[in-house]
Protein backbone atom coordinates (compact mmCIF):
# COMPACT_ATOMS: atom_id res chain seq x y z
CA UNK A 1 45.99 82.08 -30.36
CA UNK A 2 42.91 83.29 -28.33
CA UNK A 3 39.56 83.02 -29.60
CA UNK A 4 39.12 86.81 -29.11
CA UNK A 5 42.11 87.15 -31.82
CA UNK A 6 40.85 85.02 -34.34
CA UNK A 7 37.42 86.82 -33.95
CA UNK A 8 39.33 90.14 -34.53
CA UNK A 9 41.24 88.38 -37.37
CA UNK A 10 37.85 87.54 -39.42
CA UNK A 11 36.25 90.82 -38.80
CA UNK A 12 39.95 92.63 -40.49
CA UNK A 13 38.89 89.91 -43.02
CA UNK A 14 35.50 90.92 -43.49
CA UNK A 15 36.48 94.95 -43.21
CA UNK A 16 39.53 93.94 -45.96
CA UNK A 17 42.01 95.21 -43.25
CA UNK A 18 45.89 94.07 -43.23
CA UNK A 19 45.61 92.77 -46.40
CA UNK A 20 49.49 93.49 -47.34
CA UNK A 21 50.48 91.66 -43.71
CA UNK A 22 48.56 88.38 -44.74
CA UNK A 23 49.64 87.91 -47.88
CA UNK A 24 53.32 88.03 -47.05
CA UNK A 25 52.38 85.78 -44.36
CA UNK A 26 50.63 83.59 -46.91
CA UNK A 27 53.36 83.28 -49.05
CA UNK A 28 55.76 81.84 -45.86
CA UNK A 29 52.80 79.41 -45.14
CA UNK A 30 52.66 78.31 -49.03
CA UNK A 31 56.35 76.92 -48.46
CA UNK A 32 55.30 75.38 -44.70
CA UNK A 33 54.61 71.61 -43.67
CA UNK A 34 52.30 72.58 -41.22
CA UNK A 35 49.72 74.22 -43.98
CA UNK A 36 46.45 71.64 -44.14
CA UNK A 37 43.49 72.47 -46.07
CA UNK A 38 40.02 71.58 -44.51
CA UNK A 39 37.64 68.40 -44.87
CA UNK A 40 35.94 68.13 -48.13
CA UNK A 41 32.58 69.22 -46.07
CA UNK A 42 34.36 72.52 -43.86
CA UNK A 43 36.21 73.25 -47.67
CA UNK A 44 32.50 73.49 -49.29
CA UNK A 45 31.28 75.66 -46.20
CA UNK A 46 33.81 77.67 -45.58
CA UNK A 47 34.37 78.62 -49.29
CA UNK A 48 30.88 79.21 -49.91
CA UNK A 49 30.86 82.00 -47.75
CA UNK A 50 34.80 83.22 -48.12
CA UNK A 51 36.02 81.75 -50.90
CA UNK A 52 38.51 79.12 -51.80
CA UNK A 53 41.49 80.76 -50.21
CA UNK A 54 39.55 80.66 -46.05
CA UNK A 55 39.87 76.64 -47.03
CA UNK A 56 43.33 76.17 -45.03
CA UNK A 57 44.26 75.61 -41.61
CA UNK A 58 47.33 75.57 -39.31
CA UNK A 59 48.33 71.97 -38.70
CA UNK A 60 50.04 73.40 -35.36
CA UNK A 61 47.34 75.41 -33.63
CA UNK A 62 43.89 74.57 -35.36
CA UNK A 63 43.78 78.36 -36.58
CA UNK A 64 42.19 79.24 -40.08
CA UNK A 65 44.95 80.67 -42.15
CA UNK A 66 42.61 83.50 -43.17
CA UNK A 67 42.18 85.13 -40.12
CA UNK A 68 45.19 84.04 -38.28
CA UNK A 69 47.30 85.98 -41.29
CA UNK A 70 44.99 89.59 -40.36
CA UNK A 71 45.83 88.91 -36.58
CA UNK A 72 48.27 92.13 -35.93
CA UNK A 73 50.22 89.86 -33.33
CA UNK A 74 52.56 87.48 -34.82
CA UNK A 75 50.60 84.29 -34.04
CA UNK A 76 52.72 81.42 -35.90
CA UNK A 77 53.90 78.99 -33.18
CA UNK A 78 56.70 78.05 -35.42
CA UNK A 79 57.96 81.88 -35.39
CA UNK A 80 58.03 82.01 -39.11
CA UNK A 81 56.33 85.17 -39.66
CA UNK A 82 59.36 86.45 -37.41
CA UNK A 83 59.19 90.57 -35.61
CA UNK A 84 59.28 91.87 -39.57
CA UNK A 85 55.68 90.84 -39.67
CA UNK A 86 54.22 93.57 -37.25
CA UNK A 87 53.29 96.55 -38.56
């Protein structure tokens, strides 16, 4: 996932745009192996300013789960999210 992606994926987060798209996409990460959740020290940052759900990470790409999920492209390397994703 390009930086310029996960930029547009935290202003749709900011903007509360896609909001149906990343929460079916957050349910398929819920059930996913590759779902981390931050350091104790990036978990009190990050949820200071977004809140307790912008705590978790994708174990295979580095990408927060909160703005990868807004990202209109289908940006799961392990295809989960599959073509029904787009909208």
């Amino acid at each position: 996932m390009k930086l310029t992606q996960i930029a547009q994926g935290w202003a749709n987060l900011a903007m509360d745009r896609n909001r149906e798209l990343a929460l079916q996409r957050l349910e398929i990460c819920d059930t996913c192996p590759s779902k981390r959740q931050m350091s104790s020290v990036g978990t009190v940052i990050v949820s200071s300013v977004n809140g307790e759900s912008s705590t978790f990470y994708c174990a295979e790409c580095g990408c927060p789960l909160a703005a990868l999920s807004r990202v209109p492209e289908d940006g799961c390397k392990l295809g989960k999210w599959g073509p029904d994703s787009y909208y």
